[in-house]
N, C-alpha and C. Protein backbone atom coordinates (compact mmCIF):
# COMPACT_ATOMS: atom_id res chain seq x y z
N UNK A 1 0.83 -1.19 0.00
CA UNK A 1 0.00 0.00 0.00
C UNK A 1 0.87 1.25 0.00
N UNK A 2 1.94 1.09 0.88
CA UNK A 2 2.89 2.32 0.78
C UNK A 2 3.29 2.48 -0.05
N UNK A 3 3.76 1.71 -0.86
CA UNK A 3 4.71 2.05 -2.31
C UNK A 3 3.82 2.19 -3.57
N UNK A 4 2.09 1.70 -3.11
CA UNK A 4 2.00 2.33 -4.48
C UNK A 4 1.24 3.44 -4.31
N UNK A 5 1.20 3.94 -2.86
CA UNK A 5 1.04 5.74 -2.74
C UNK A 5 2.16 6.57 -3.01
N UNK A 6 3.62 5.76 -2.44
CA UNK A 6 4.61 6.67 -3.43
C UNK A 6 4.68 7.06 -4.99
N UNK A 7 4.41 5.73 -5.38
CA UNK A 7 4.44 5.66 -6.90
C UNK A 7 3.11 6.84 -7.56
N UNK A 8 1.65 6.51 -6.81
CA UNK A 8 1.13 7.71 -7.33
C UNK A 8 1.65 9.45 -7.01
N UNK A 9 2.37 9.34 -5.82
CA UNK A 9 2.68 10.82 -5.50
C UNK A 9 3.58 11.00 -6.45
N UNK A 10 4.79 10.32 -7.31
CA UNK A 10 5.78 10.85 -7.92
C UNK A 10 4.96 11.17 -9.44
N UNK A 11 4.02 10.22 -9.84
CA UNK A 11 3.52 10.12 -11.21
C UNK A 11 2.69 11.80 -11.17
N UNK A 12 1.98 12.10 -9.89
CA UNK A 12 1.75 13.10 -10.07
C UNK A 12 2.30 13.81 -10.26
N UNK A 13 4.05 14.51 -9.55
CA UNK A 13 4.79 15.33 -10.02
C UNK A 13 5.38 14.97 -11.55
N UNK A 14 5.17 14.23 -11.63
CA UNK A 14 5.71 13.89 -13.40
C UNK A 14 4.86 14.40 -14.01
N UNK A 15 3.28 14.43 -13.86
CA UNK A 15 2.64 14.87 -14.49
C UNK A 15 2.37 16.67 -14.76
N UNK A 16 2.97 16.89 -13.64
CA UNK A 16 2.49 18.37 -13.65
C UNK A 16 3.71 19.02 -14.36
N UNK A 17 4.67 18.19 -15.08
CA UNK A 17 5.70 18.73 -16.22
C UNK A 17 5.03 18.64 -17.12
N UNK A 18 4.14 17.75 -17.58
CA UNK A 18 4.08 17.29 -19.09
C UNK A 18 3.18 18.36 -19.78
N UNK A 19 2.11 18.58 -19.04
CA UNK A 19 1.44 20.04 -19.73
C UNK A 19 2.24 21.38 -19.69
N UNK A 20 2.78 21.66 -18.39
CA UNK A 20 3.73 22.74 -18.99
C UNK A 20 4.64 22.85 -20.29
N UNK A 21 5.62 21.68 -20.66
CA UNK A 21 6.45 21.19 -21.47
C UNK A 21 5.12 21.24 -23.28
N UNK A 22 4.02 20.92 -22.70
CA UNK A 22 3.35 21.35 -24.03
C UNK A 22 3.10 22.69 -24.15
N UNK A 23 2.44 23.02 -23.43
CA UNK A 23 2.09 24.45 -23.59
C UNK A 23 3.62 25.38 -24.13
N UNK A 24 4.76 25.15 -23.44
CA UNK A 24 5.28 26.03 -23.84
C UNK A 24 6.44 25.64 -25.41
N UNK A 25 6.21 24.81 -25.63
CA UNK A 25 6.55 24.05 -27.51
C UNK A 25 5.70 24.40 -27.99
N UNK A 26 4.18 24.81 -27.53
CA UNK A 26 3.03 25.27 -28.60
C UNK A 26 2.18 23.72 -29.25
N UNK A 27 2.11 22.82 -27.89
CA UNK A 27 1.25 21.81 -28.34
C UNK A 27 -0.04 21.75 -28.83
N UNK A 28 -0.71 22.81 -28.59
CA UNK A 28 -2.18 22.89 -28.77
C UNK A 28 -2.62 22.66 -27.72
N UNK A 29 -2.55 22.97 -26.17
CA UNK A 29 -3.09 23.10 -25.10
C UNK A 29 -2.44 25.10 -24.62
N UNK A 30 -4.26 24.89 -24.06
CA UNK A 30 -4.49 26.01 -23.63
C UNK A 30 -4.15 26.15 -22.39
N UNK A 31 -3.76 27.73 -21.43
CA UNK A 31 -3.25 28.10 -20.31
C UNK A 31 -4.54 27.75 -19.44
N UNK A 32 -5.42 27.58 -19.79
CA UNK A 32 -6.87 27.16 -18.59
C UNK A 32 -6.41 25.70 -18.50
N UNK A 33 -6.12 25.03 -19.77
CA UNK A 33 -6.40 23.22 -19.09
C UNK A 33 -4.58 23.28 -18.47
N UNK A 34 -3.72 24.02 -18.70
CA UNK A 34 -2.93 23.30 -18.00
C UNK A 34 -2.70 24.06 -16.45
N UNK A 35 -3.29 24.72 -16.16
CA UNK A 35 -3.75 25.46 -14.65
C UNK A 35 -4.84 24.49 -13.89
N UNK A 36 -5.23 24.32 -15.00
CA UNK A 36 -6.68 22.67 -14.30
C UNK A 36 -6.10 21.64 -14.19
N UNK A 37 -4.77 21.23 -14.55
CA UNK A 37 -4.51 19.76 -14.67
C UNK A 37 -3.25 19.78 -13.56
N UNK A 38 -2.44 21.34 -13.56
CA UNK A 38 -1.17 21.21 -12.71
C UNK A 38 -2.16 21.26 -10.94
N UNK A 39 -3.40 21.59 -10.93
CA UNK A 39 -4.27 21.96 -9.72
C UNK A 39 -4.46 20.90 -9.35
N UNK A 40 -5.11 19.92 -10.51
CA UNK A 40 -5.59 18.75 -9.49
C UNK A 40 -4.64 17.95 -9.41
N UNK A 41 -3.21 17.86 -10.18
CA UNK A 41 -1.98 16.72 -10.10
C UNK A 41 -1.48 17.59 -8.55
N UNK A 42 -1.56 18.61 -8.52
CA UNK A 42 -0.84 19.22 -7.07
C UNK A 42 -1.52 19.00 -5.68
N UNK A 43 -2.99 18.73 -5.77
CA UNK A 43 -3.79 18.20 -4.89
C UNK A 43 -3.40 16.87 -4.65
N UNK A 44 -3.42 16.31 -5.61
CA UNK A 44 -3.03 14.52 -6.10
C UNK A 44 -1.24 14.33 -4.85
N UNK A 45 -0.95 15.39 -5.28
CA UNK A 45 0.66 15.10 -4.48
C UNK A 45 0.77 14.96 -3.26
N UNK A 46 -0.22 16.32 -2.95
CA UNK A 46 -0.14 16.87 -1.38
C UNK A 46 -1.11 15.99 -0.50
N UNK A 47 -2.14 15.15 -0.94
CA UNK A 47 -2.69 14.12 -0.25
C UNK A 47 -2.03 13.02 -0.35
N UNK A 48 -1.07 12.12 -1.19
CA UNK A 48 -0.67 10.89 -1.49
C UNK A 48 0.88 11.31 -0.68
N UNK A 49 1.76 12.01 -0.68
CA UNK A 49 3.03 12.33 -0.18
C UNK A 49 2.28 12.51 1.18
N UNK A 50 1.78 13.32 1.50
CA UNK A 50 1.43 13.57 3.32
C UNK A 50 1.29 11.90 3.65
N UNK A 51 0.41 11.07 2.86
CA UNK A 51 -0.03 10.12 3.69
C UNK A 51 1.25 9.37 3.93
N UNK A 52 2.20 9.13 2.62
CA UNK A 52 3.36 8.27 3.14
C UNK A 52 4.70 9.24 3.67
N UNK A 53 4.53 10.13 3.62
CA UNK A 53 6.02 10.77 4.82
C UNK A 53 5.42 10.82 5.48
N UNK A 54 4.19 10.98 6.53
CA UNK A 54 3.84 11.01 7.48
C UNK A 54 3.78 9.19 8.07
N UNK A 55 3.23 8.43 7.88
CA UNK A 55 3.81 7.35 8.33
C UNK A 55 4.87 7.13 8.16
N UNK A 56 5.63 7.05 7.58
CA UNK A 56 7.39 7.27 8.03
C UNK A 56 7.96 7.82 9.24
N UNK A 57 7.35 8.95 9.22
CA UNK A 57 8.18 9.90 10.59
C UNK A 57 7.40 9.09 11.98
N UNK A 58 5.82 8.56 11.60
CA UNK A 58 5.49 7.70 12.78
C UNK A 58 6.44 6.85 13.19
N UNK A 59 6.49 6.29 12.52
CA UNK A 59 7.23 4.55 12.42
C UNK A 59 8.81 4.84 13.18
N UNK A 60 9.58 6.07 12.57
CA UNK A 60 10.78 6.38 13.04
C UNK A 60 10.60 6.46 14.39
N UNK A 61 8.91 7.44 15.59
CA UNK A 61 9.40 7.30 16.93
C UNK A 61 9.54 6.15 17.67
């Protein structure tokens, strides 16, 4: 269970490159969808990373 909340927390930061990296080559994505997609991949991070560094630092006391 832990590792594949890591695995989604990193895929999310991977993800929140890939629309920037279009938008700014001129992929044909617009500045609204990639403000909508870096929002919810950054939500995606900050719930899936809290859950596993925070059991970590438990486990360490």
């Amino acid at each position: 269970m832990k590792n594949s909340i890591k695995i989604v927390s990193w895929l999310s930061l991977a993800a929140m490159m890939i629309p920037v990296i279009l938008f700014l080559i001129g992929g044909g994505i617009e500045l609204n969808t990639v403000k909508t997609i870096m929002s919810i991949c950054t939500i995606v991070w900050f719930v899936t990373a809290s859950m596993w560094m925070w059991n970590s630092d438990a486990n360490q006391a």
